[in-house]
C-alpha atoms as a PDB file:
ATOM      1  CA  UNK A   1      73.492  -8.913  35.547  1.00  0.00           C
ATOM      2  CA  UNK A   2      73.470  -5.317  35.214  1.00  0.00           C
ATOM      3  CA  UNK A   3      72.114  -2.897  37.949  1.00  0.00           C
ATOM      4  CA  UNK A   4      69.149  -1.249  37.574  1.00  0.00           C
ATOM      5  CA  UNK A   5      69.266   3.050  37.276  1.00  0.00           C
ATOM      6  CA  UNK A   6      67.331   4.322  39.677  1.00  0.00           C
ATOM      7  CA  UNK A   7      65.616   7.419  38.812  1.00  0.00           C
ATOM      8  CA  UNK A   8      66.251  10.542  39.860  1.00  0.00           C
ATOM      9  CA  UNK A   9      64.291  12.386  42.486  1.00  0.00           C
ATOM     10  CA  UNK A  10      63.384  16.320  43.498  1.00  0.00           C
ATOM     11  CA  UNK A  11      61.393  18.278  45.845  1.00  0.00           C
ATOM     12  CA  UNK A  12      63.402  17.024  48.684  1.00  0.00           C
ATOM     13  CA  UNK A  13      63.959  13.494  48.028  1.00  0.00           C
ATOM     14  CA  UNK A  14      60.643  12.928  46.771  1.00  0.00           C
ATOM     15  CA  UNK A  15      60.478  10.604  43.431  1.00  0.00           C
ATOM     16  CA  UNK A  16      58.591  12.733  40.144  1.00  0.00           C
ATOM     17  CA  UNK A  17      56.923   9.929  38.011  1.00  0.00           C
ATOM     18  CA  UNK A  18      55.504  12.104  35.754  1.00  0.00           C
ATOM     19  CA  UNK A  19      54.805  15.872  34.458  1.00  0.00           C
ATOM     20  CA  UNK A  20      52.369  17.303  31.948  1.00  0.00           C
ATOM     21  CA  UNK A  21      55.234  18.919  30.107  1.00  0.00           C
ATOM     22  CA  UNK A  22      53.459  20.528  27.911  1.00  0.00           C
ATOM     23  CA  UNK A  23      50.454  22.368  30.511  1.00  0.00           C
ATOM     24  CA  UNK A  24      52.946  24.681  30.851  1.00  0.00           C
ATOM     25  CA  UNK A  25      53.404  25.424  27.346  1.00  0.00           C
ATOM     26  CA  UNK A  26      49.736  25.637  26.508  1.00  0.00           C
ATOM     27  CA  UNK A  27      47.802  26.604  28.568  1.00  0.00           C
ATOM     28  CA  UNK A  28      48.033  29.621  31.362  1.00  0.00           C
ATOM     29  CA  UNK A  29      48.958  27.785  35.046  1.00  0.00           C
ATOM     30  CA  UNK A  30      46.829  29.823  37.607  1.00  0.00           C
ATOM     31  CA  UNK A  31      47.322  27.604  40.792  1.00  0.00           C
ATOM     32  CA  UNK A  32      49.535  24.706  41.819  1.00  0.00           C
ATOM     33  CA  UNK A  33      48.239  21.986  43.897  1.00  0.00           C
ATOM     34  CA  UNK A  34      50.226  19.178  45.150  1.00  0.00           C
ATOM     35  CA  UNK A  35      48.009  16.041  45.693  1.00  0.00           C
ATOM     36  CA  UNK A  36      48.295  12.231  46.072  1.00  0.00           C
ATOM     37  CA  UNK A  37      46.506   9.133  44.339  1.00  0.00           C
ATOM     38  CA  UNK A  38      44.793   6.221  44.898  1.00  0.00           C
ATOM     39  CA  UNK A  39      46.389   3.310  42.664  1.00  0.00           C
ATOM     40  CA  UNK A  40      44.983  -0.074  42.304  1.00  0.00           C
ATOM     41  CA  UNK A  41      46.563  -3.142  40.098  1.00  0.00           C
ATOM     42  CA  UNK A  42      48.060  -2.358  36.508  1.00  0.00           C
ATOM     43  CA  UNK A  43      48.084   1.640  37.198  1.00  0.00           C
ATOM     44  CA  UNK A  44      50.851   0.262  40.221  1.00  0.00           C
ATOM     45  CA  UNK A  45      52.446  -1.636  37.454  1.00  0.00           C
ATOM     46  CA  UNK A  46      51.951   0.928  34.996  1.00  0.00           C
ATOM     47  CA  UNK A  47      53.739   3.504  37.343  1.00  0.00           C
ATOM     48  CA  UNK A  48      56.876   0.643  38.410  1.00  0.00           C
ATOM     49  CA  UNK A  49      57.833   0.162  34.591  1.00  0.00           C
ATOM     50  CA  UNK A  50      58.003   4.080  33.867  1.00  0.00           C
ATOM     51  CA  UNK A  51      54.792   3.888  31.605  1.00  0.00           C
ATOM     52  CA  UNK A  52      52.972   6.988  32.869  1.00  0.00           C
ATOM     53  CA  UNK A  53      51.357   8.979  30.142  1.00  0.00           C
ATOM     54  CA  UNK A  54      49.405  12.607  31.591  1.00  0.00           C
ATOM     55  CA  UNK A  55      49.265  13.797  27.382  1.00  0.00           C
ATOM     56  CA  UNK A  56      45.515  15.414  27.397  1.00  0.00           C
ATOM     57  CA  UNK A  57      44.381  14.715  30.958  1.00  0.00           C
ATOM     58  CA  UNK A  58      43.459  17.271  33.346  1.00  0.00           C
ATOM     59  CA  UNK A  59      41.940  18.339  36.784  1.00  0.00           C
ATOM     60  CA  UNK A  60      38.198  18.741  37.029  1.00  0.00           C
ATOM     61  CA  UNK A  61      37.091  20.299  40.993  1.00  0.00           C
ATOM     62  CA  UNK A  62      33.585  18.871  42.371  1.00  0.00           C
ATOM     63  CA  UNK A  63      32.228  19.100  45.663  1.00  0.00           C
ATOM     64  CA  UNK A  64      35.204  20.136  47.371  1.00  0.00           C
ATOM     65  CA  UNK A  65      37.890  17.549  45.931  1.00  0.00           C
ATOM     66  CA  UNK A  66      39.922  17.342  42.496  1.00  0.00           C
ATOM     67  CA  UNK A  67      39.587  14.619  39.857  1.00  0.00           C
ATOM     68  CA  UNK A  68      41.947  13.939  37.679  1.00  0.00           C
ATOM     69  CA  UNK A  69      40.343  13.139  34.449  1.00  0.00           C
ATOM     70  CA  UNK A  70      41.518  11.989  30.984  1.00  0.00           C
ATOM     71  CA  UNK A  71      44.316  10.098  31.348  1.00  0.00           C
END
């Protein structure tokens, strides 16, 4: 049975499971915020088998907190 790769990781050992390549390309970046989700059943999966897709989402503010929307 062959190993499994494990994938590589940045920002200080911290695993990257996905980028909007293309935000940066597009569209003119103004802030950076660094935030974490809430996950429940097949996004987990979704996220274990390398399946993430960010293509047209993006960040909507409301009352305070960001929403990630679109995706």
């Amino acid at each position: 049975m062959a190993a499994k790769k494990r994938k590589s990781t940045s920002d200080g050992g911290r695993l990257v499971v996905s980028k909007h390549k293309k935000a940066f390309r597009d569209f003119e970046i103004v802030d950076r915020v660094e935030a974490g989700l809430v996950l429940k059943g097949s996004e987990v999966k979704s996220i274990r088998e390398g399946s993430v897709n960010l293509k047209d989402s993006y960040i909507r503010p409301l009352r305070g907190e960001l929403f990630l929307v679109g995706c």
